[in-house]
Structures are given as structure tokens and as C-alpha cells.
C-alpha atoms as a PDB file:
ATOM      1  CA  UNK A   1      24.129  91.825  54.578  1.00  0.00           C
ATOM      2  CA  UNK A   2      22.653  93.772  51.576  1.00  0.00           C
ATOM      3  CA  UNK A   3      21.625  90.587  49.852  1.00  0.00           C
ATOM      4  CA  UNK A   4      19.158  89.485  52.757  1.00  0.00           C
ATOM      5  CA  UNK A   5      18.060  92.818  53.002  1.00  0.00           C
ATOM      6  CA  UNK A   6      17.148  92.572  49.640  1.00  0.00           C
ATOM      7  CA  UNK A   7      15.066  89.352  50.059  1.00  0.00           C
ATOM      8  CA  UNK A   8      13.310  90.229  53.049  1.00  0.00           C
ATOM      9  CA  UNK A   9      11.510  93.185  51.591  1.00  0.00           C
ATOM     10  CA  UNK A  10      10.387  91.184  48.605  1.00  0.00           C
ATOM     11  CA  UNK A  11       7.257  88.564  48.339  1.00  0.00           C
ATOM     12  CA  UNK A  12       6.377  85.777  45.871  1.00  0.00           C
ATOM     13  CA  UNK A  13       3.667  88.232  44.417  1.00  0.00           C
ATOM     14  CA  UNK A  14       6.030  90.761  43.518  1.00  0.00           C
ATOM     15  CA  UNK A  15       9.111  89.049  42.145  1.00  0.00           C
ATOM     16  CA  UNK A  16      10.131  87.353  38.855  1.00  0.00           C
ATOM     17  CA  UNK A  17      11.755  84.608  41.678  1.00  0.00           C
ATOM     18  CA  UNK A  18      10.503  82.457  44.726  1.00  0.00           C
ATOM     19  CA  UNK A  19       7.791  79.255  45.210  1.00  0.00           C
ATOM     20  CA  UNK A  20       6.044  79.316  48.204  1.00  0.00           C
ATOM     21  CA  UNK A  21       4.789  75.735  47.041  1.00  0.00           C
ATOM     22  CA  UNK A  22       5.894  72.859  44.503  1.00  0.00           C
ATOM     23  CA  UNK A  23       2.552  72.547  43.087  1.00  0.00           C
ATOM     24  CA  UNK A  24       1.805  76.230  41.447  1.00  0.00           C
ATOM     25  CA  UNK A  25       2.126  76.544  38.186  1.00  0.00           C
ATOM     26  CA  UNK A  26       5.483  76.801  36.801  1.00  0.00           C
ATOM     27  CA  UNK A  27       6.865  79.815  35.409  1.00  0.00           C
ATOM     28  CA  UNK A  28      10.362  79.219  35.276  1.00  0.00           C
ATOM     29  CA  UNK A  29      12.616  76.689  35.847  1.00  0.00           C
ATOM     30  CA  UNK A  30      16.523  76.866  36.056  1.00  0.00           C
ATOM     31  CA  UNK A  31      18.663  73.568  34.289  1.00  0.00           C
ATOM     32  CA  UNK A  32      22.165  72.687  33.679  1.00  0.00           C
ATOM     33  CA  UNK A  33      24.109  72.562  30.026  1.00  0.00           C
ATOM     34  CA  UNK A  34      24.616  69.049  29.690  1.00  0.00           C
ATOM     35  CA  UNK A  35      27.846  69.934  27.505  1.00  0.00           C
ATOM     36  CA  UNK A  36      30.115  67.925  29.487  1.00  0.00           C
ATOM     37  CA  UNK A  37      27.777  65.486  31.393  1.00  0.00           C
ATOM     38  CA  UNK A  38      28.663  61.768  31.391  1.00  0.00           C
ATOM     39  CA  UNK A  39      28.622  59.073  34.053  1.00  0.00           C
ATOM     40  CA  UNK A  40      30.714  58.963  36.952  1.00  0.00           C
ATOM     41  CA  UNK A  41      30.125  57.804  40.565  1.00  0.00           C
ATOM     42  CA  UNK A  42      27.114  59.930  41.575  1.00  0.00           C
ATOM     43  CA  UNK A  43      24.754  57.872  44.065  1.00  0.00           C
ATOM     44  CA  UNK A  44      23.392  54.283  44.639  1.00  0.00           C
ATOM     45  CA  UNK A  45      21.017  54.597  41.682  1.00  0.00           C
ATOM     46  CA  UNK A  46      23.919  55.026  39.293  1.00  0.00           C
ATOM     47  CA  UNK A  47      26.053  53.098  41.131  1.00  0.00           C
ATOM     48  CA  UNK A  48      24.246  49.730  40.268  1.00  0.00           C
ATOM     49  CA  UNK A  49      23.601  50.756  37.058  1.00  0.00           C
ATOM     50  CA  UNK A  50      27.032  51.206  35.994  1.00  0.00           C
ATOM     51  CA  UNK A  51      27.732  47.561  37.950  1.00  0.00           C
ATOM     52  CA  UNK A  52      24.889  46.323  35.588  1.00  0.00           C
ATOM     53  CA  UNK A  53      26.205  47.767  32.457  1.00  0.00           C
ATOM     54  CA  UNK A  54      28.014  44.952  30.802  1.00  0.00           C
ATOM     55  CA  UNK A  55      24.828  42.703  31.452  1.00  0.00           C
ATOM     56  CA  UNK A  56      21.952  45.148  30.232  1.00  0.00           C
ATOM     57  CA  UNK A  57      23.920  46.673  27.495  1.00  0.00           C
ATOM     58  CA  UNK A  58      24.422  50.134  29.259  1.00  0.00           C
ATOM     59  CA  UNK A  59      26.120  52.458  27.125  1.00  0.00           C
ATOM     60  CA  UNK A  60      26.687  56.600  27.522  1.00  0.00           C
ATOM     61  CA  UNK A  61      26.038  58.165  24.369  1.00  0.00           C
ATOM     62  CA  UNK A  62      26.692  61.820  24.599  1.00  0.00           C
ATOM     63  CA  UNK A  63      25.080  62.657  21.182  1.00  0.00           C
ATOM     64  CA  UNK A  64      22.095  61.093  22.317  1.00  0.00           C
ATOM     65  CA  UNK A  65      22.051  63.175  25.670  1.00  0.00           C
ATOM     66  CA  UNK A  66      22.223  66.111  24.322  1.00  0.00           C
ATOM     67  CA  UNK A  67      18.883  65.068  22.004  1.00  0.00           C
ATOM     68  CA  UNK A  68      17.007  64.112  25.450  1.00  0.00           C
ATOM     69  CA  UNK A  69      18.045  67.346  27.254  1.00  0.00           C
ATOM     70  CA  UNK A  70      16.973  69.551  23.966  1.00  0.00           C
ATOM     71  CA  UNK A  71      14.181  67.644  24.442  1.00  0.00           C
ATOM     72  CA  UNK A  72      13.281  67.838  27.889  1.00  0.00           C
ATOM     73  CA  UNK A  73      13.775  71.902  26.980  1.00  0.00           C
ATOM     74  CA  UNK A  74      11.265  71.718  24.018  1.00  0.00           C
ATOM     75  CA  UNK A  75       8.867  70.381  26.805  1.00  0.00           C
ATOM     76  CA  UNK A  76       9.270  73.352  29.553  1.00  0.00           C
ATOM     77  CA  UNK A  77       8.887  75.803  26.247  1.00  0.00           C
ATOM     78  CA  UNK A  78       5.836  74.324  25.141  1.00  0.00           C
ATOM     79  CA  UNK A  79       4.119  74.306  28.368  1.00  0.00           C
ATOM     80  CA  UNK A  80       5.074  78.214  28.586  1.00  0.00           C
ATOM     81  CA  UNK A  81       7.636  77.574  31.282  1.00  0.00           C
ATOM     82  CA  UNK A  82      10.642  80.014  30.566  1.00  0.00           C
ATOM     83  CA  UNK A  83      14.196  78.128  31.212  1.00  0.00           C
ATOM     84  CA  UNK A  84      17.669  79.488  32.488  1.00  0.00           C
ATOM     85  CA  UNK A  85      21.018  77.774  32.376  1.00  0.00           C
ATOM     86  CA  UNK A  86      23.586  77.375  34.796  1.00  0.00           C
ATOM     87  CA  UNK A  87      26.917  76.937  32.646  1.00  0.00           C
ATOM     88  CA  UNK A  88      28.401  73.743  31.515  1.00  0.00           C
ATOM     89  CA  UNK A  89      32.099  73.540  33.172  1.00  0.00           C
ATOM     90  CA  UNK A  90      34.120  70.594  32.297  1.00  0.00           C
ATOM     91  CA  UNK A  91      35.375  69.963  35.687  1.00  0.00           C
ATOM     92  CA  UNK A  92      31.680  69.426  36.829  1.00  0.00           C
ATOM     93  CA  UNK A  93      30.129  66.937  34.847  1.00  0.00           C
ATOM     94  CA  UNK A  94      27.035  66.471  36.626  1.00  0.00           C
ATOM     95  CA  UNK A  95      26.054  70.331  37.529  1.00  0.00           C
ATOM     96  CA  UNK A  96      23.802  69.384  35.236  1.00  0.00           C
ATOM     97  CA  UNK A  97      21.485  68.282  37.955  1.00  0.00           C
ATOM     98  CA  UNK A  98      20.457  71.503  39.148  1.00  0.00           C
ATOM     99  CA  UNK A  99      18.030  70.407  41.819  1.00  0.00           C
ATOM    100  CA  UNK A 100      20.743  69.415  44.199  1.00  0.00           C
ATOM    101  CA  UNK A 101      22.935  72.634  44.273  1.00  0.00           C
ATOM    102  CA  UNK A 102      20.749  75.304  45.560  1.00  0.00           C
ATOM    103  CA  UNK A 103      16.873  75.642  46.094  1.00  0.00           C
ATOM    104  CA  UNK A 104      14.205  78.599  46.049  1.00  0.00           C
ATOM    105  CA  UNK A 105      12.406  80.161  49.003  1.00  0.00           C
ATOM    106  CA  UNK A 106       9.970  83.020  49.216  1.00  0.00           C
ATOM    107  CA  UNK A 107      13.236  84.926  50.598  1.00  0.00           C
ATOM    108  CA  UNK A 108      15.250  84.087  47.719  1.00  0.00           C
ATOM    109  CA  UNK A 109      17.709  81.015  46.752  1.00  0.00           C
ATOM    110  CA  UNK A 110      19.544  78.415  49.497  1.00  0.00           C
ATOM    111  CA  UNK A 111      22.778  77.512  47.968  1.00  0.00           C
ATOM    112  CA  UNK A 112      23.722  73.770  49.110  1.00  0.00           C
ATOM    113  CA  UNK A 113      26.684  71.854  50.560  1.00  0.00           C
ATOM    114  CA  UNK A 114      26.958  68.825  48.233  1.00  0.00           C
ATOM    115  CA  UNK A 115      29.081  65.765  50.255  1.00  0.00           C
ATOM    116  CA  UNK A 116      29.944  64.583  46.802  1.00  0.00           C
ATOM    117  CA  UNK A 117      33.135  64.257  45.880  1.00  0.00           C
ATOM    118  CA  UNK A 118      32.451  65.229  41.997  1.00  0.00           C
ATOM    119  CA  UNK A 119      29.919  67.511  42.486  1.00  0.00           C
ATOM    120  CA  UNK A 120      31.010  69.598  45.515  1.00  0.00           C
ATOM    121  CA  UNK A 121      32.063  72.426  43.551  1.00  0.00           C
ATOM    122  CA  UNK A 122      28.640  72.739  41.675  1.00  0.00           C
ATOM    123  CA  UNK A 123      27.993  75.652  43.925  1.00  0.00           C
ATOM    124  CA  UNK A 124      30.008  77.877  41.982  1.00  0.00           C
ATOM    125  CA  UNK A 125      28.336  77.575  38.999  1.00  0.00           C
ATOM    126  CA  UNK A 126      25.159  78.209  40.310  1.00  0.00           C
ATOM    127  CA  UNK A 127      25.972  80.988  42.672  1.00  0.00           C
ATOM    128  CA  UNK A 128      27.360  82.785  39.511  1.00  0.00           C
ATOM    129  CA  UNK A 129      23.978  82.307  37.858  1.00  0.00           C
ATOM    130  CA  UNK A 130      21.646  84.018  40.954  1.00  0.00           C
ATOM    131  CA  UNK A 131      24.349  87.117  40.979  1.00  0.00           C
ATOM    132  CA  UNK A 132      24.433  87.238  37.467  1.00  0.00           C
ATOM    133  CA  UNK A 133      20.370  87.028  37.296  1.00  0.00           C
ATOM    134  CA  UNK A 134      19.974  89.475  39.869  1.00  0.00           C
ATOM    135  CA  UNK A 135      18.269  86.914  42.132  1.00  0.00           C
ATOM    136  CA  UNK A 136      19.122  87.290  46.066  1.00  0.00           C
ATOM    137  CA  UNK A 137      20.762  84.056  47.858  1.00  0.00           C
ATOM    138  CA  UNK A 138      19.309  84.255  50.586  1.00  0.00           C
ATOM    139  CA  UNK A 139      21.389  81.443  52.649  1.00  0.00           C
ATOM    140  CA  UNK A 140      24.155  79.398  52.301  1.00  0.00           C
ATOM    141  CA  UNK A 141      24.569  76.065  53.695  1.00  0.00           C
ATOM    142  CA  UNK A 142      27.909  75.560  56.146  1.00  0.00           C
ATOM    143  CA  UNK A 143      26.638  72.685  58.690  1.00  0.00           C
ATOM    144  CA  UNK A 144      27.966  69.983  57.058  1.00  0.00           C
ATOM    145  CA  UNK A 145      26.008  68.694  54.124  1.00  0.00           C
ATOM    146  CA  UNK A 146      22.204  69.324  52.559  1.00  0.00           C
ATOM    147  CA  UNK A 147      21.422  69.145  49.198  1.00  0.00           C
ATOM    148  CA  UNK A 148      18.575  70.432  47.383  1.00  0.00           C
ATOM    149  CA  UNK A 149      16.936  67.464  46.386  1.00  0.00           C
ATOM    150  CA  UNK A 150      16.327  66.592  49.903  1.00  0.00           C
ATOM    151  CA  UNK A 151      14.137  70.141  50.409  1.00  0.00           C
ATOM    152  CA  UNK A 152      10.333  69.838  49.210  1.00  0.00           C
ATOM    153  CA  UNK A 153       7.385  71.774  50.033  1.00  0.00           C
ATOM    154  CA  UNK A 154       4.426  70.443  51.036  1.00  0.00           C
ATOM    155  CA  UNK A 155       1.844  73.035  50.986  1.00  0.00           C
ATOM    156  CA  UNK A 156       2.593  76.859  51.939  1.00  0.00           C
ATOM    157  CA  UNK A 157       4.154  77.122  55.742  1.00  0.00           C
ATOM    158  CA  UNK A 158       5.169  73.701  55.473  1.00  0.00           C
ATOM    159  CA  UNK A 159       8.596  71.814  54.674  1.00  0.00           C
ATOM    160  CA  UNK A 160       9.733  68.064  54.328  1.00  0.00           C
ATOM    161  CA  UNK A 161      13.283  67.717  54.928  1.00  0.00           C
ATOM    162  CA  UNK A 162      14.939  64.174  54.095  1.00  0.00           C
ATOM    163  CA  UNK A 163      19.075  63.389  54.319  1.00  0.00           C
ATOM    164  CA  UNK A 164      20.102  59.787  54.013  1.00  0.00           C
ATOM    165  CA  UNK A 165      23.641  60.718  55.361  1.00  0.00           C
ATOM    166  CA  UNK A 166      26.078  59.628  52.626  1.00  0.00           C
ATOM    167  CA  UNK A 167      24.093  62.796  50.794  1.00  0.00           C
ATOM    168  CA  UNK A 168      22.574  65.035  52.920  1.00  0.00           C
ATOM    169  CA  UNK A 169      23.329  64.626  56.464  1.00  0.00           C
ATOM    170  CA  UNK A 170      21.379  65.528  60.084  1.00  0.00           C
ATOM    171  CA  UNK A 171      23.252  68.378  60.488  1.00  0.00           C
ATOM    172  CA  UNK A 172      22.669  70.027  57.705  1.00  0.00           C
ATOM    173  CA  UNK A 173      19.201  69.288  57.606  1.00  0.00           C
ATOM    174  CA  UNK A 174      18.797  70.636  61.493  1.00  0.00           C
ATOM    175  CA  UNK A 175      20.355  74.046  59.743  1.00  0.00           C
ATOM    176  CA  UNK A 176      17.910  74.341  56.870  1.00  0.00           C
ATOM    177  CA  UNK A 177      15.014  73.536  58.791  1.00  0.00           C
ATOM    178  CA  UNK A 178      15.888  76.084  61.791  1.00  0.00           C
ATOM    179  CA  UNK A 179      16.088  78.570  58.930  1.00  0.00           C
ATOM    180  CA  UNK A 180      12.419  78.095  58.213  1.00  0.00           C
ATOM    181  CA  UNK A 181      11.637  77.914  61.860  1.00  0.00           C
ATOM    182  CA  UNK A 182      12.653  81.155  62.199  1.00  0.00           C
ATOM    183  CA  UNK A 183      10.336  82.443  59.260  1.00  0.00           C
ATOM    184  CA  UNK A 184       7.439  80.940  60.785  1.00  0.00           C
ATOM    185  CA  UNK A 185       7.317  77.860  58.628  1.00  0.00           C
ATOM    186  CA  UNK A 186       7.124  74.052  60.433  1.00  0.00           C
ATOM    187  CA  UNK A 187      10.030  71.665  58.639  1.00  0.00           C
ATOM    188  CA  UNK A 188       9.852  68.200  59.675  1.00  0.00           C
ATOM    189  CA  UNK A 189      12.720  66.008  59.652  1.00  0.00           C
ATOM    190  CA  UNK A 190      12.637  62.771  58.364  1.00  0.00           C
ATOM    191  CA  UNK A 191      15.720  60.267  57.319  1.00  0.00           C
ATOM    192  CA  UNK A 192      15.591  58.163  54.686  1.00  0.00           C
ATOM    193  CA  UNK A 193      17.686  55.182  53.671  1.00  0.00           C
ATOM    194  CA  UNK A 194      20.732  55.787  51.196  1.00  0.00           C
ATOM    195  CA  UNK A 195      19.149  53.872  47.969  1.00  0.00           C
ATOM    196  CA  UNK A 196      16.738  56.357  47.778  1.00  0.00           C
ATOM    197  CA  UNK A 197      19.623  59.476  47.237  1.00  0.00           C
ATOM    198  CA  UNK A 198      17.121  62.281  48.366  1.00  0.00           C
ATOM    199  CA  UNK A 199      13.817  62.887  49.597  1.00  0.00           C
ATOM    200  CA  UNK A 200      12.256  64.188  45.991  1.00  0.00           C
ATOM    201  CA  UNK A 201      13.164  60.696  45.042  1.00  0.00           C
ATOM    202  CA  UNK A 202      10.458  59.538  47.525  1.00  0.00           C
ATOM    203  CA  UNK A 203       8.037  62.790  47.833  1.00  0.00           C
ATOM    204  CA  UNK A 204       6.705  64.761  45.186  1.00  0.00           C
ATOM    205  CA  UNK A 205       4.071  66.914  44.755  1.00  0.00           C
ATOM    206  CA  UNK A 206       1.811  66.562  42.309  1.00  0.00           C
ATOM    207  CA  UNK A 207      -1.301  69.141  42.958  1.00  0.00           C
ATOM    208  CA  UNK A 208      -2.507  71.384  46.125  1.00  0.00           C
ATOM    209  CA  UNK A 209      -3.353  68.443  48.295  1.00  0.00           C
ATOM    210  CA  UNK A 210      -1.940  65.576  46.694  1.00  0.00           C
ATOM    211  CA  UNK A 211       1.676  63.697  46.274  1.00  0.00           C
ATOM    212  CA  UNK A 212       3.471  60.883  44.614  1.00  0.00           C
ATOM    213  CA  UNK A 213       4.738  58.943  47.794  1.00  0.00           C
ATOM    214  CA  UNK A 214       7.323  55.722  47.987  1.00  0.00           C
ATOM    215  CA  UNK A 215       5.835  54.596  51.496  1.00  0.00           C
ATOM    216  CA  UNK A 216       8.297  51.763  51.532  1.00  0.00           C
ATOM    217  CA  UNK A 217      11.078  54.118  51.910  1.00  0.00           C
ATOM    218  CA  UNK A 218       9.511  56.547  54.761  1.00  0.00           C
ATOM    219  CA  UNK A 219       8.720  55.337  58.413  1.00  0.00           C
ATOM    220  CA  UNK A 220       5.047  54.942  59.309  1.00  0.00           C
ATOM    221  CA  UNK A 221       5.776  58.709  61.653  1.00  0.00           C
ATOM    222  CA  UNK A 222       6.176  60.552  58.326  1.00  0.00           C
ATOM    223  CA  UNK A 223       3.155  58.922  56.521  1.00  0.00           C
ATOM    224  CA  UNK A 224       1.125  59.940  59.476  1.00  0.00           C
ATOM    225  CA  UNK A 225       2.761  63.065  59.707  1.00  0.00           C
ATOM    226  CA  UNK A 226       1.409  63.391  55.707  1.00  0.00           C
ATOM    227  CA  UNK A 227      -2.113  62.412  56.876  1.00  0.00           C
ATOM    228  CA  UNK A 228      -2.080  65.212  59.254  1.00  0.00           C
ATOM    229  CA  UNK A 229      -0.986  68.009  56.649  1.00  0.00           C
ATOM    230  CA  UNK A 230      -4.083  66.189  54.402  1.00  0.00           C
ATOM    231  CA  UNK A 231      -1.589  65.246  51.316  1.00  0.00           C
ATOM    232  CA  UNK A 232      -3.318  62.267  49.853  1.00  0.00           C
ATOM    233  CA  UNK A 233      -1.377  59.666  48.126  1.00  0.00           C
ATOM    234  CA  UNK A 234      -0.671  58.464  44.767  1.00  0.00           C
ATOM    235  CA  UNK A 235       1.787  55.252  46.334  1.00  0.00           C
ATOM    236  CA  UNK A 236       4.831  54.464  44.096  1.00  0.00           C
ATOM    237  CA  UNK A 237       5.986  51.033  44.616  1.00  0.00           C
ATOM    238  CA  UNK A 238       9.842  49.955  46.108  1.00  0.00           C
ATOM    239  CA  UNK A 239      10.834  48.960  42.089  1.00  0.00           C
ATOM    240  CA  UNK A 240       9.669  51.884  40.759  1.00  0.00           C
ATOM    241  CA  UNK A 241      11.015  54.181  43.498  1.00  0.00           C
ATOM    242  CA  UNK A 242      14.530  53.112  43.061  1.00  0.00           C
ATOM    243  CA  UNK A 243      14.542  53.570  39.326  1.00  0.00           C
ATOM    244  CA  UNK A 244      13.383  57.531  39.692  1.00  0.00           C
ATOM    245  CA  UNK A 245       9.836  56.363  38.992  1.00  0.00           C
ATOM    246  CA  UNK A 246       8.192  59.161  41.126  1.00  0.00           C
ATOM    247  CA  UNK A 247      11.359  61.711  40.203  1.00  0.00           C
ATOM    248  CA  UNK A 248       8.863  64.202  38.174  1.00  0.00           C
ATOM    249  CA  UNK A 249       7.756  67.291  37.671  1.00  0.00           C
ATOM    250  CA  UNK A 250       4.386  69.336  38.603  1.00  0.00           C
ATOM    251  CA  UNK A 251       3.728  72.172  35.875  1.00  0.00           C
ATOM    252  CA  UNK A 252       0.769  73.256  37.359  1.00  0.00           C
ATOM    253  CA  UNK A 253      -2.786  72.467  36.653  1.00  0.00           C
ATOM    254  CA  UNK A 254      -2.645  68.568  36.461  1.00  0.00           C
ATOM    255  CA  UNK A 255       0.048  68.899  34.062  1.00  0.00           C
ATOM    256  CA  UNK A 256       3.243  66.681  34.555  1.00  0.00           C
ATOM    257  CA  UNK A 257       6.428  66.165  33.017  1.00  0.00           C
ATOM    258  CA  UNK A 258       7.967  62.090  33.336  1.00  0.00           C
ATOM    259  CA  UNK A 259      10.147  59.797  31.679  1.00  0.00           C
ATOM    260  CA  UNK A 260       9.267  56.987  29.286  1.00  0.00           C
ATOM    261  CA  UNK A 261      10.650  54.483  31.216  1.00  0.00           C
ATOM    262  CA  UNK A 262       8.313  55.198  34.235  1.00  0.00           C
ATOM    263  CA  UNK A 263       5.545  53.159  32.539  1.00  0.00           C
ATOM    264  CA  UNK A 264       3.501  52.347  35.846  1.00  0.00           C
ATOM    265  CA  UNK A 265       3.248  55.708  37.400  1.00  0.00           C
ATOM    266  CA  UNK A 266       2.664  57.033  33.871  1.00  0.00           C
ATOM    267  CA  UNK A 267       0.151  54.963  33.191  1.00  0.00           C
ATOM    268  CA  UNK A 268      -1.860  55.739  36.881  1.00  0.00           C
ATOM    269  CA  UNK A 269      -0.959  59.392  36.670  1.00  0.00           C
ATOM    270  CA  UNK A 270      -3.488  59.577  33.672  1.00  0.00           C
ATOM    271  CA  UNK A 271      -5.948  57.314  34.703  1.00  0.00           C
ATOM    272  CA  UNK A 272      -5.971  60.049  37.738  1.00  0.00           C
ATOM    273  CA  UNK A 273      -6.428  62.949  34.928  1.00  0.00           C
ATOM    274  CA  UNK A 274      -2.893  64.210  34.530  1.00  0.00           C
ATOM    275  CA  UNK A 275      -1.877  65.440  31.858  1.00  0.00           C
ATOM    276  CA  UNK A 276       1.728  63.345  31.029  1.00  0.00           C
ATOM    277  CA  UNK A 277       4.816  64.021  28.879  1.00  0.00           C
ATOM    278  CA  UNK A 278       7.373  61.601  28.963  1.00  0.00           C
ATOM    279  CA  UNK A 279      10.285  62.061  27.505  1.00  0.00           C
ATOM    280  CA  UNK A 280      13.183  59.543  26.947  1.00  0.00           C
ATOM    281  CA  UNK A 281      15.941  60.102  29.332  1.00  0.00           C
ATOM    282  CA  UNK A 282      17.808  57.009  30.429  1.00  0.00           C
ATOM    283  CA  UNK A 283      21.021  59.022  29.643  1.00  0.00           C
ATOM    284  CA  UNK A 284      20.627  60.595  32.604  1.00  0.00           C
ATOM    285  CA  UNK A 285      18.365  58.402  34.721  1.00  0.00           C
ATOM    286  CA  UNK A 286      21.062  55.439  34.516  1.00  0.00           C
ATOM    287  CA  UNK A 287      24.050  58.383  35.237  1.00  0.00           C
ATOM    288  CA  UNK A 288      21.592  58.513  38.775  1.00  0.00           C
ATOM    289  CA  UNK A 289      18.914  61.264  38.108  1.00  0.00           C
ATOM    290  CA  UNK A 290      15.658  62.090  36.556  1.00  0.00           C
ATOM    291  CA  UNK A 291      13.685  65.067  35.376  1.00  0.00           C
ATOM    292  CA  UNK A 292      13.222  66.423  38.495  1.00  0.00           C
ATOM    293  CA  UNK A 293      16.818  65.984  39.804  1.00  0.00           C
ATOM    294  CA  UNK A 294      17.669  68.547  36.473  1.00  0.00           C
ATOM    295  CA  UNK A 295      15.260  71.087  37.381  1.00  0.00           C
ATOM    296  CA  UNK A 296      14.765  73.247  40.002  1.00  0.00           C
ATOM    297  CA  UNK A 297      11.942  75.994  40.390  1.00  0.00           C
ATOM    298  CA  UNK A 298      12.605  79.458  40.236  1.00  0.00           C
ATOM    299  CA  UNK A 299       9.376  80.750  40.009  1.00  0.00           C
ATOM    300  CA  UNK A 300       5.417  79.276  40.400  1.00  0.00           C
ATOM    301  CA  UNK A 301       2.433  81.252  40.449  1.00  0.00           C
ATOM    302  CA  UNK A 302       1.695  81.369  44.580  1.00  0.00           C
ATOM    303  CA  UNK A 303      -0.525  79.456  46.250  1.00  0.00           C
ATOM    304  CA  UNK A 304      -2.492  80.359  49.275  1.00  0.00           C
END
């Protein structure tokens, strides 16, 4: 009771924690320790990948994961964005993927109901990071399953929710979304098949206004439910979609941070005057997520 107390008297404007939208500027940013991260059975994504690995020469290198990670770090520090760890446990290799255990709110943090199997004790690792930090959680997820991933702003006031059902699942997106009902915010529903994992997969924002969209995985209701909200469209094709091409990250003023292997959208990203830094990070992206999957927002500069 005291912790929702404590986020309902706060704002955005006046804490060192919330996002009202996906597109401020980031401030800071909250990642895993990839200490113990290596591949296991995660999603479709990593699923083929592994199936593949004989034939493309696939290989986990831990050494080298560590080196994109630091990386990926070096990035957020140089870009001013201040970054907090949730810590490395052995017995949860991929907690490393912070976007799927919990998610911010101007209220405070939603910790998530992951279906699976290997990851559905990543909530304890990040629940001991908001009580450590001080920062409220503000919900809890208990219908069945939702996952962060599958939560993305669209412009203040307005939510996308996705579930594809062997991740996030109806229920649990019916929960989330009556949450925000309830603080005055619309959340549209929208499923989305299973080889796309989660809806930041497919939707991502990019600036006030404007999105990196897979169309091919969304029916035609939710792109002209996107044309009502006014989010124009940079489209990401099927092939690019389903290797994390459009799983990246908005720092604020045109600034993104990608992947080297997402040459295409790299390549019209700054031909549409964004500012791009890939970094190498197949260690992760073949294990079944990208940048964006190992971030999630604690803090952007509000927008109005």
C-alpha cells in the first residue's frame, strides 16, 4: 500500500524515474550483467538460429560477449545516458534482457510475468534492483503472462500493447492495459504472430511523431489505428523484422543506438538524418535479442 502511495504523489518532472514517452531523451537506462549469459531456448528468433548453427558457423563466445555488452555500455556513457545493473545470477542466464522483466510508467515500474520457462524467475532480480534503488513498483503482473517487451508508448496518453501468446498472452495484456485505463491513458490491444517474440520487435519509436514499423507482422486495424494517433512510418521489411532489424533504441534528438548487422534500416535511418551507432552484437541477437530487448528506460526527459 505505501509503495503506490508513493508513486501516485510523484510526476515525471519531479523524479530521477518514469517515461511518459519512448522518444524523450534518455537519461537513464537500466541493463543486465551479462556474467552468465549464453544461449538457451529463449524464443523463435533464437530458436532457428541455434537449428542453423552447424550450417552458418554459429558459435557462443562468452569472451566476446562480454566485449559487445562493454561496448554497448561505452555507447549509453558517451551519449550522457547514466546506466544501472540488475545483477548477474547464474541460474538466470538471460536476465540479461532487461526489457522483458519489468517496464516504467509515470507511476513507477510494472514488474512482468515472463511464460518462459528459463527466464520466469528474472523478476527477482529486478524487483531487488527498484527496492534497492529506491524506485516505487508500482504494479505487478498476476493475470497470466505479459512481458515488457510487448509494452511501448506511442506518444503521451497512449499505449500499444502486443502478446503473441507463447510470450505474452491476452490475459495479461487485458490486465496491463486496464491499468492504464484507469489512469486515463487509451492502450490498444493488438496480437501479433509468435516469430515476432514481442511487440518492440515490430514497433519502435524513433522521434515525437514517428516509428520504425514491421507492417507485415501487424493487421491492417493497427496500421490504421497508427494513422489515427499520426505516427508516420519508417517500414521495416518481413527479413529484417525477424532478425531484430527494427529492435533499437531512441536516445533522444534523432540519435539512435543499432546493431551492425541491421545494414538496411541503418543505412535508411541516416539517409532520414539519424544519428546511428551500431555496435556488433550477434552474441546476443542470435541468443534471440537485440539492443533494445537489453535495455529498458528508467528515465527520459518528458514530453508533452
Amino acid at each position: 500500500m505505501t509503495t503506490n502511495t508513493i508513486a501516485e504523489k510523484t510526476t515525471p518532472e519531479t523524479t530521477p524515474w518514469g517515461v511518459n514517452a519512448q522518444t524523450g531523451v534518455l537519461t537513464d537506462v537500466l541493463l543486465g550483467k551479462p556474467d552468465h549469459f549464453r544461449w538457451v531456448p529463449l524464443n523463435s528468433i533464437s530458436a532457428v538460429n541455434q537449428a542453423n548453427a552447424e550450417q552458418f558457423g554459429y558459435r557462443f563466445d562468452a569472451q566476446k560477449a562480454m566485449q559487445q555488452h562493454q561496448r554497448m555500455v561505452e555507447v549509453y556513457e558517451t551519449n550522457g545516458v547514466r546506466c544501472h545493473f540488475v545483477e548477474a545470477d547464474e541460474g538466470l542466464p538471460s536476465s540479461v534482457f532487461t526489457r522483458d522483466s519489468s517496464f516504467m510508467t509515470p507511476w513507477g515500474a510494472v514488474v512482468t510475468s515472463v511464460q518462459t520457462p528459463v527466464r520466469r524467475q528474472d523478476y527477482s532480480v529486478v524487483s531487488d534492483f527498484y527496492r534497492n534503488a529506491g524506485i516505487p513498483i508500482w504494479k505487478w503482473v498476476t493475470a497470466d503472462h505479459f512481458e515488457g517487451g510487448d509494452f511501448v508508448i506511442i506518444k503521451p496518453g497512449v499505449t500499444l500493447l502486443g502478446w503473441s501468446g507463447d510470450r505474452s498472452t491476452k490475459a495479461g495484456a487485458e490486465q496491463v492495459a486496464g491499468w492504464m485505463r484507469d489512469k486515463g491513458w487509451e492502450a490498444f490491444i493488438v496480437p501479433i504472430p509468435p516469430q515476432f517474440v514481442h511487440m518492440d520487435a515490430v514497433v519502435v519509436m524513433l522521434e515525437k511523431g514517428l516509428a520504425l514499423v514491421c507492417e507485415d507482422a501487424l493487421p491492417s486495424y493497427a496500421i490504421d489505428w497508427l494513422d489515427d494517433q499520426g505516427i508516420e512510418r519508417i517500414v521495416v521489411p518481413y527479413a529484417d523484422c525477424v532478425k531484430l532489424g527494427g529492435n533499437i533504441v531512441s536516445l533522444g534528438n534523432k540519435r539512435v543506438l543499432s546493431m551492425s548487422h541491421n545494414v538496411n534500416v541503418n543505412r535508411v535511418l541516416t539517409e532520414a538524418g539519424f544519428e546511428v551507432t551500431a555496435v556488433d552484437y550477434d552474441m546476443f541477437a542470435l541468443g534471440g535479442g537485440g539492443v533494445h530487448c537489453s535495455c529498458h528506460e528508467l528515465k527520459r526527459v518528458p514530453e508533452e
